[in-house]
Protein backbone atom coordinates (compact mmCIF):
# COMPACT_ATOMS: atom_id res chain seq x y z
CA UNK A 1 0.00 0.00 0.00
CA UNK A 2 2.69 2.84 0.98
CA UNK A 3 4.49 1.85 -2.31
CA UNK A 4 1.14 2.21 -4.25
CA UNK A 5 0.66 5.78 -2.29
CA UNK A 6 3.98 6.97 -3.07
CA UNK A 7 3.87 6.00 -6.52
CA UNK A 8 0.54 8.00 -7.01
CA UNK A 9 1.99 10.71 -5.45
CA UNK A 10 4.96 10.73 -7.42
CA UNK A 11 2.86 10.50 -10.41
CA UNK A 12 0.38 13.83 -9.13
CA UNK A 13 3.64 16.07 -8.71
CA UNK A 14 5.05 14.87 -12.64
CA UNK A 15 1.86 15.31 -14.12
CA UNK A 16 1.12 19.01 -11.97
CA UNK A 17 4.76 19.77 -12.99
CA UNK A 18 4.83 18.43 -16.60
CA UNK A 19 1.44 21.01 -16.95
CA UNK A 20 3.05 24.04 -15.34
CA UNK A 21 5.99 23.21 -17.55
CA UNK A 22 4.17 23.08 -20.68
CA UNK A 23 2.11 26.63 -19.43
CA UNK A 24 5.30 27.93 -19.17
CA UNK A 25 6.84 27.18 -22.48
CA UNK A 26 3.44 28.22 -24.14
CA UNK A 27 3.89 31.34 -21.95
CA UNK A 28 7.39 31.71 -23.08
CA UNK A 29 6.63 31.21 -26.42
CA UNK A 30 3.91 33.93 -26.58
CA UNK A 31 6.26 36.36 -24.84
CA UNK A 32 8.68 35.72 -27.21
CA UNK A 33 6.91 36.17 -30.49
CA UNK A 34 5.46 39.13 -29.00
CA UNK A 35 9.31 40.48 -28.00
CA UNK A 36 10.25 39.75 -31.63
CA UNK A 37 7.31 41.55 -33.13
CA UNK A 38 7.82 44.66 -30.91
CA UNK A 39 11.60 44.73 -31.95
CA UNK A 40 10.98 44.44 -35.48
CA UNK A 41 8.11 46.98 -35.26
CA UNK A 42 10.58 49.58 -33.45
CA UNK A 43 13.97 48.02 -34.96
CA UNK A 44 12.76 46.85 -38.73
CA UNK A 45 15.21 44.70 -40.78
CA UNK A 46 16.42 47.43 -43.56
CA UNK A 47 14.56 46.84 -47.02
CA UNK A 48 17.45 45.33 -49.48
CA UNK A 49 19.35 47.35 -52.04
CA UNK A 50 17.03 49.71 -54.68
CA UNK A 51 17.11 48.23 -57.72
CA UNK A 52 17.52 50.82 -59.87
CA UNK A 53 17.03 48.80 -63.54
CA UNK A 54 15.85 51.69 -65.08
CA UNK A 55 18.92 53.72 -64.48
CA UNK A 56 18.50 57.50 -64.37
CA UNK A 57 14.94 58.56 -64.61
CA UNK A 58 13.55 61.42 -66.89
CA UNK A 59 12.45 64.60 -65.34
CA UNK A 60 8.88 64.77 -63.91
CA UNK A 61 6.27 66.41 -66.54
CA UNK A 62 5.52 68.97 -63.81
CA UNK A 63 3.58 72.01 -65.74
CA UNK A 64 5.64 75.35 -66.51
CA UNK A 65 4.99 77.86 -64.07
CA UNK A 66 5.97 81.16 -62.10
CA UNK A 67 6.01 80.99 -58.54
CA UNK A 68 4.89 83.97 -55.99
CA UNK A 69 7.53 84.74 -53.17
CA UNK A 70 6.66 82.63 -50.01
CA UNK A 71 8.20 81.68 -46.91
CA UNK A 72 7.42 78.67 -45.01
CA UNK A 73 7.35 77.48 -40.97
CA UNK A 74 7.54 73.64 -40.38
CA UNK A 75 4.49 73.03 -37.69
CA UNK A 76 3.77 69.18 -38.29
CA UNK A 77 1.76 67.11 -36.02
CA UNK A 78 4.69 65.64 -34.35
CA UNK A 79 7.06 69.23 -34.10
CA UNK A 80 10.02 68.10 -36.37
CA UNK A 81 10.07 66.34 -40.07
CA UNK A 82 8.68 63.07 -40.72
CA UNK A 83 10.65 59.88 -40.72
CA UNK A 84 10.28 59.48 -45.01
CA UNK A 85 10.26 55.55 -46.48
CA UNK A 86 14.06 54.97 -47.97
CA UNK A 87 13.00 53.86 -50.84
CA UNK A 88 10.17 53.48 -53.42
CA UNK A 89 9.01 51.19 -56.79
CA UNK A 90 9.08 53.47 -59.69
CA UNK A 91 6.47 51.55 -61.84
CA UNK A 92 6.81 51.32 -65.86
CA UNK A 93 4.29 53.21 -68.56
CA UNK A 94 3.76 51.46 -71.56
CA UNK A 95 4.60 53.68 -74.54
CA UNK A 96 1.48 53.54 -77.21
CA UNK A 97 2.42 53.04 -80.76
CA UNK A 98 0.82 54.72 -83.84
CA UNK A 99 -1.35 52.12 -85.43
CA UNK A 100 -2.65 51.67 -88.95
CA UNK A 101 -6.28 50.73 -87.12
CA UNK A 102 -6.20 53.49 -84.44
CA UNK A 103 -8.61 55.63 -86.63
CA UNK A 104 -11.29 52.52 -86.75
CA UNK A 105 -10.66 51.57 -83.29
CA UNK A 106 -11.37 55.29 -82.30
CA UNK A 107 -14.78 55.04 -84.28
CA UNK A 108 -15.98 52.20 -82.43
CA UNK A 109 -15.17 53.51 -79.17
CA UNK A 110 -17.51 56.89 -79.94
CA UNK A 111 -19.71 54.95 -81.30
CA UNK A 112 -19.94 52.98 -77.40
CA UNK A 113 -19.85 56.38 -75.77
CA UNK A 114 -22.85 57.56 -77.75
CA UNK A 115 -21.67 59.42 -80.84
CA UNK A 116 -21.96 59.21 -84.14
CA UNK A 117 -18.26 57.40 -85.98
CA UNK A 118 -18.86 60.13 -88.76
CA UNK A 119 -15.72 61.97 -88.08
CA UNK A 120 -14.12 65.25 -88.87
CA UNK A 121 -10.43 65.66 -88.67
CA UNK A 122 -8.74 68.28 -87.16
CA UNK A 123 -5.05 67.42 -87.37
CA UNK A 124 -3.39 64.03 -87.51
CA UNK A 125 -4.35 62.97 -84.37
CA UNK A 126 -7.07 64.44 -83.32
CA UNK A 127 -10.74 63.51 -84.65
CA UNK A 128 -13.95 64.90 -83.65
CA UNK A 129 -16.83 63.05 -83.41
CA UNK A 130 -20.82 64.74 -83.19
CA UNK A 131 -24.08 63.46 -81.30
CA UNK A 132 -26.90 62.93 -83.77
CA UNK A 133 -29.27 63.56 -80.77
CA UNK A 134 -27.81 66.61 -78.57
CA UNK A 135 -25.17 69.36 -79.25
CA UNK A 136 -22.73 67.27 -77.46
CA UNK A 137 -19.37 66.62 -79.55
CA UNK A 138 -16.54 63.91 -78.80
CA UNK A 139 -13.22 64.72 -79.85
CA UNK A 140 -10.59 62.37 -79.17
CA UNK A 141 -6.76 61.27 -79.96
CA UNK A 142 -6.79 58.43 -81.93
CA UNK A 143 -3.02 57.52 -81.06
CA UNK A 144 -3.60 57.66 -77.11
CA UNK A 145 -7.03 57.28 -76.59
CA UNK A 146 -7.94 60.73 -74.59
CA UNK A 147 -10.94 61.85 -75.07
CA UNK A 148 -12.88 65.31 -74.19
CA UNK A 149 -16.75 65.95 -74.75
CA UNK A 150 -18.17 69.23 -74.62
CA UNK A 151 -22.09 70.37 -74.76
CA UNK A 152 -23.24 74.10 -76.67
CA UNK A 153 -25.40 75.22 -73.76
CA UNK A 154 -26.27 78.28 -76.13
CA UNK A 155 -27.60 75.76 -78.30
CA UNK A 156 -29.38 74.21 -76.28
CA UNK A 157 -29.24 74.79 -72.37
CA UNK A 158 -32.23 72.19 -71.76
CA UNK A 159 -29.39 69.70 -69.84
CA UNK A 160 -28.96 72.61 -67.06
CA UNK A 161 -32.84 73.10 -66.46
CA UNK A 162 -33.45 70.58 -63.80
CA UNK A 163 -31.66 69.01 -60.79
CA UNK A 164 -28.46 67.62 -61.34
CA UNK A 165 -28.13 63.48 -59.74
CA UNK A 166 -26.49 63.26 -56.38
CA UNK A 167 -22.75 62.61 -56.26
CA UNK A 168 -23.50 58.92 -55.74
CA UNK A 169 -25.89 58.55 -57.98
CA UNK A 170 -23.21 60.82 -60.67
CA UNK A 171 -20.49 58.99 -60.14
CA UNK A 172 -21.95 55.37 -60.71
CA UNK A 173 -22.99 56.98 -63.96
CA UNK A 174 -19.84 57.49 -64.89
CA UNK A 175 -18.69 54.45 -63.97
CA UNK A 176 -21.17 52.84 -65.91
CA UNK A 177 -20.75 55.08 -69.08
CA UNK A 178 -17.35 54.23 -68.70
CA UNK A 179 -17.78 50.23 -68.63
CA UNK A 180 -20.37 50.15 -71.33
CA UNK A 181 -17.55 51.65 -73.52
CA UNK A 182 -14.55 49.21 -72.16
CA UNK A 183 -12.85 52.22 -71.17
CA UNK A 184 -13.03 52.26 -67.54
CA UNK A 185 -9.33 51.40 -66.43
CA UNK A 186 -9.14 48.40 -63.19
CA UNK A 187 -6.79 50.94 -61.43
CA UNK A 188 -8.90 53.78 -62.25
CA UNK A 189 -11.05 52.93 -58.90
CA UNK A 190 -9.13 55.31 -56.16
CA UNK A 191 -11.29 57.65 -54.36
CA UNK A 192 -14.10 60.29 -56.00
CA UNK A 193 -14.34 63.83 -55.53
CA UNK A 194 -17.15 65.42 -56.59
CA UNK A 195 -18.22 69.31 -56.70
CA UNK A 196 -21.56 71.17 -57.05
CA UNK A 197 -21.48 73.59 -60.29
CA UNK A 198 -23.65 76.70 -60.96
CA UNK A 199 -23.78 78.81 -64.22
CA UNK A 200 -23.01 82.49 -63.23
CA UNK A 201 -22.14 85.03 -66.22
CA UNK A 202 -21.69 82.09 -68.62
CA UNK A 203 -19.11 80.60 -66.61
CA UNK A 204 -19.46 77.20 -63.94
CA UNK A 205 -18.30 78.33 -60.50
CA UNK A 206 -18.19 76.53 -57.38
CA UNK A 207 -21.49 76.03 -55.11
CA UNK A 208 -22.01 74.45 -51.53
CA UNK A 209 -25.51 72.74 -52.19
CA UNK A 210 -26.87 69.77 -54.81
CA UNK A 211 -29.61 72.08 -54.71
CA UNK A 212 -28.06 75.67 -55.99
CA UNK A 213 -26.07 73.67 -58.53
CA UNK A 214 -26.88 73.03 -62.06
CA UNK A 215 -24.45 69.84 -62.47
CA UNK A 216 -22.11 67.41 -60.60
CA UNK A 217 -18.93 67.02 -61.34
CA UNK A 218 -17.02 63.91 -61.19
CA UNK A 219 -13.56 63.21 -60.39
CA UNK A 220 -12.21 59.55 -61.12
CA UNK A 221 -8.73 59.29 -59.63
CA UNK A 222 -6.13 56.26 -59.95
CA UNK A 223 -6.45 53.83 -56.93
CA UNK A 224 -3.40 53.77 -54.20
CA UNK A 225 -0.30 52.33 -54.99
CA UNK A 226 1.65 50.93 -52.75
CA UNK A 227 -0.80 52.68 -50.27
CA UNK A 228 0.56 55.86 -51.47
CA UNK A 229 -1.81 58.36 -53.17
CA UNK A 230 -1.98 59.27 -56.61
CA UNK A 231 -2.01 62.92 -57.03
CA UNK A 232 -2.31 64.95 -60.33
CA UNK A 233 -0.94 68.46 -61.39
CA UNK A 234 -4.39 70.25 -59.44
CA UNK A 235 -4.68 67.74 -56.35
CA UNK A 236 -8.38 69.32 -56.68
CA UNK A 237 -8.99 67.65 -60.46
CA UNK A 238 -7.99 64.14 -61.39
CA UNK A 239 -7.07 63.48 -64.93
CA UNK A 240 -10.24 62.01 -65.83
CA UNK A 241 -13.78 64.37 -64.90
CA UNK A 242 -17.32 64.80 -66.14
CA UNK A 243 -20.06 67.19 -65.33
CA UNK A 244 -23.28 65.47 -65.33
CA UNK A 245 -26.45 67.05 -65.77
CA UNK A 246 -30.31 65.91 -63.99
CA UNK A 247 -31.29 65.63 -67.70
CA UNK A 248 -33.20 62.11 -68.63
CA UNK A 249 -31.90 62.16 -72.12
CA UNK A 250 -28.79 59.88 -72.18
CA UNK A 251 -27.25 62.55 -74.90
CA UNK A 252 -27.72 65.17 -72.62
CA UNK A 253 -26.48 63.79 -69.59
CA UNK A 254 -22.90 64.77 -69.82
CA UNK A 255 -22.21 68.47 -70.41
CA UNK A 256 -18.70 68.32 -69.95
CA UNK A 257 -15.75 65.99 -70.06
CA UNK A 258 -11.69 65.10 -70.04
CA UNK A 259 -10.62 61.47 -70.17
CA UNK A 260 -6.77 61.46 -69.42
CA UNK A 261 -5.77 58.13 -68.98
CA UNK A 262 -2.13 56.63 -69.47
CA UNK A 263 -2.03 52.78 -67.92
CA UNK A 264 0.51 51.70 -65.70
CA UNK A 265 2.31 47.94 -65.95
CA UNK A 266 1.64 46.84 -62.23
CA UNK A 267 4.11 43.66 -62.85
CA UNK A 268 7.09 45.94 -64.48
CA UNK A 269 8.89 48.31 -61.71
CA UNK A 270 12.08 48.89 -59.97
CA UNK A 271 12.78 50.13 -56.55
CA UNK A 272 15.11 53.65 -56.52
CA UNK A 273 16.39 55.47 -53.27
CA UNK A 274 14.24 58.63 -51.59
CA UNK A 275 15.34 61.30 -50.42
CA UNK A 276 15.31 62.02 -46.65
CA UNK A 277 13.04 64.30 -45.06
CA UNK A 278 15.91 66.45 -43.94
CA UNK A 279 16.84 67.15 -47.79
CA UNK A 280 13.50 67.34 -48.78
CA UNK A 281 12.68 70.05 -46.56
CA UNK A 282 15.96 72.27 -48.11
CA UNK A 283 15.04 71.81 -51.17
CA UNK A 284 11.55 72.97 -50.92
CA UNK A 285 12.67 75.68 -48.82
CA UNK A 286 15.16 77.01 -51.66
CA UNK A 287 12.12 77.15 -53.69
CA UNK A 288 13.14 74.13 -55.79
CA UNK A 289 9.27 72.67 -55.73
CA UNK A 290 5.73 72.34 -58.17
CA UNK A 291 3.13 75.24 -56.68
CA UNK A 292 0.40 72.67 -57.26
CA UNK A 293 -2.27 74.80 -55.23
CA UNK A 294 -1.70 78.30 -53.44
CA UNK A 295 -5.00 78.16 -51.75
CA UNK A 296 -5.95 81.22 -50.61
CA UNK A 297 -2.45 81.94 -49.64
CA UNK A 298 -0.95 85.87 -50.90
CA UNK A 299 2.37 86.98 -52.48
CA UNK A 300 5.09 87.31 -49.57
CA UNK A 301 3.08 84.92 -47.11
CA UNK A 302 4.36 82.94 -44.26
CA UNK A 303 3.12 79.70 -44.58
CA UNK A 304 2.80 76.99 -41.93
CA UNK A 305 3.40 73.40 -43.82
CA UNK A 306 1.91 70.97 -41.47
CA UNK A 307 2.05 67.65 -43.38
CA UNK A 308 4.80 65.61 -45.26
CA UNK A 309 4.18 62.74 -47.10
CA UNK A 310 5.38 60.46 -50.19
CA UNK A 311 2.97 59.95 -52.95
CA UNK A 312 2.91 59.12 -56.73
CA UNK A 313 2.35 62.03 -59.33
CA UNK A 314 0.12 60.85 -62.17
CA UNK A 315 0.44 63.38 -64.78
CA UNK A 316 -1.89 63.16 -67.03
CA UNK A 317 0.55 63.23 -70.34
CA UNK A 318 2.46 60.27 -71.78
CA UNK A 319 5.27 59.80 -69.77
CA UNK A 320 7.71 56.32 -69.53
CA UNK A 321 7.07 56.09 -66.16
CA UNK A 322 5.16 56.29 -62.90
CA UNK A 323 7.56 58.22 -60.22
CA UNK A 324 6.97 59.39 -57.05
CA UNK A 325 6.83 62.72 -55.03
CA UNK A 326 7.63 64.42 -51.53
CA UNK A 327 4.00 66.29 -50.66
CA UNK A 328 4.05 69.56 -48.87
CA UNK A 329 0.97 70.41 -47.33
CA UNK A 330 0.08 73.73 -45.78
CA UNK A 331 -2.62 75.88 -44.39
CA UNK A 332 -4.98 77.61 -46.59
CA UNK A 333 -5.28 74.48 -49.00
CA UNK A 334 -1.34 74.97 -49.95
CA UNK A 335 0.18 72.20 -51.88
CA UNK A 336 3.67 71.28 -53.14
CA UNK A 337 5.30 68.56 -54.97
CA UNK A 338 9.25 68.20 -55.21
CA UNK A 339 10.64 64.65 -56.57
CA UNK A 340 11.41 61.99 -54.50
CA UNK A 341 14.17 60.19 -56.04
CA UNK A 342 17.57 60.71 -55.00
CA UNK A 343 19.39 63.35 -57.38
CA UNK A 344 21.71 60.11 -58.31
CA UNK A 345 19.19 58.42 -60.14
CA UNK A 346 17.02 61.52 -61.06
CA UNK A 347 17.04 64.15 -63.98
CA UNK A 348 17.99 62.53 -67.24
């Protein structure tokens, strides 16, 4: 009996130890991966080498401008420049070749958006294309596919009489125009902006409410890459808009139009080195930067950037490829774009 007893016992204190043993190395275990995770969060691995297979990359397309005399104050959220990524894929854009078929393929595609494939030339690239139904005309380059539409209001101003759609209701409009035509790009799904447009003194100017306006207008820009932003010349405009009418007439919907659309190669891109936050803020403050929006900002203002960021810059012309930029973001709507890539690799 006492051997029995002491062999139970024996086995109670293995089995109450061999469980608080395993609890611990489960416990250790967890604490570990955590401690790894943590480190890695505060102490990541640094990314490999930029790639740089492109070589030296062509300067952005920014647009030519003249810049008023400004000053600038860094106040950012966190009192001191942003820690900036090191590094960044510079994605490929497909050149697009003359063909012998463009002028047939650009018939069919007014034909899907509505308009009649009885074209007019107006130089050797650019066709124009009417609406048998509406004063609406398509004109369009037959070499890149960009397309604008415009409506004669003095024509006919009928489109601008009633209530324009709601910005939802607008912008899966477009979409579906779009579709319907083949031309609605898989990356061109990033977020919508939409404004409310009233006629004043034959001109369209900015209103607060659907119901002052007399159209919607819808901005389509090019989904994240990289969860960075695409951003165009006007961060206010994407490349590709329309101003939709409340009109029930298809032909009448859309009073106005661009459709600038270059296509990206998702599966062709190289990484290339970014510059630091430190050198980023020198050279914007040596006035080496892109005005893309003043805002409401004034000759010989202080302003007060409080954001810096990385982004791409989608520009609307052809261009080889898809680059990004160093964002400056100030009060009063001010916005400012400098490159991103190293001056090593940058500038060709």
């Amino acid at each position: 009996m006492t051997t029995l007893t002491q062999t139970a016992i024996t086995t109670r204190k293995i089995i109450r130890y061999g469980t608080f043993l395993v609890i611990f190395l489960i416990i250790a275990k967890i604490t570990l991966s955590i401690a790894i995770k943590t480190y890695r969060k505060i102490f990541p691995p640094p990314p490999p080498p930029p790639t740089v297979k492109y070589g030296r990359l062509p300067k952005l397309p920014f647009p030519d401008q003249t810049k008023p005399n400004l000053s600038f104050t860094l106040e950012t959220a966190e009192g001191e420049l942003p820690k900036l990524s090191q590094q960044a894929k510079v994605y490929l854009m497909p050149k697009v070749s003359p063909s012998l078929l463009a002028l047939d393929v650009a018939k069919e595609k007014a034909a899907a958006l509505g308009f009649s494939p009885n074209e007019q030339k107006v130089s050797e690239t650019i066709y124009r294309f009417p609406n048998k139904l509406s004063s609406a005309v398509l004109e369009m380059n037959i070499v890149s596919g960009i397309f604008s539409i415009s409506y004669d209001l003095k024509v006919d101003s009928s489109p601008i009489s009633r209530k324009p759609p709601s910005p939802e209701i607008a912008a899966s409009m477009v979409r579906s125009y779009l579709s319907a035509a083949d031309l609605l790009p898989a990356d061109l799904t990033g977020p919508t902006k939409n404004e409310f447009l009233k006629l004043e003194s034959d001109k369209f100017v900015p209103t607060l409410a659907l119901a002052d306006s007399n159209l919607v207008k819808i901005n389509l820009f090019r989904k994240d890459y990289d969860n960075l932003p695409s951003l165009t010349a006007d961060p206010g405009q994407a490349n590709a808009w329309f101003m939709i009418s409340g009109a029930s007439e298809r032909e009448k919907q859309i009073v106005a139009a661009e459709f600038h659309y270059f296509p990206i190669d998702e599966s062709q891109f190289s990484t290339y080195p970014l510059k630091t936050a430190e050198k980023a803020w020198q050279e914007f403050n040596s006035g080496k930067f892109y005005l893309a929006n003043l805002g409401t900002n004034k000759e010989n203002d202080n302003i007060k950037i409080r954001k810096i960021h990385i982004a791409y810059f989608d520009a609307g012309v052809a261009t080889d490829f898809y680059q990004p930029i160093i964002v400056f973001e100030g009060d009063r709507d001010f916005v400012a774009y400098i490159p991103a890539v190293t001056a090593d690799y940058y500038g060709e």
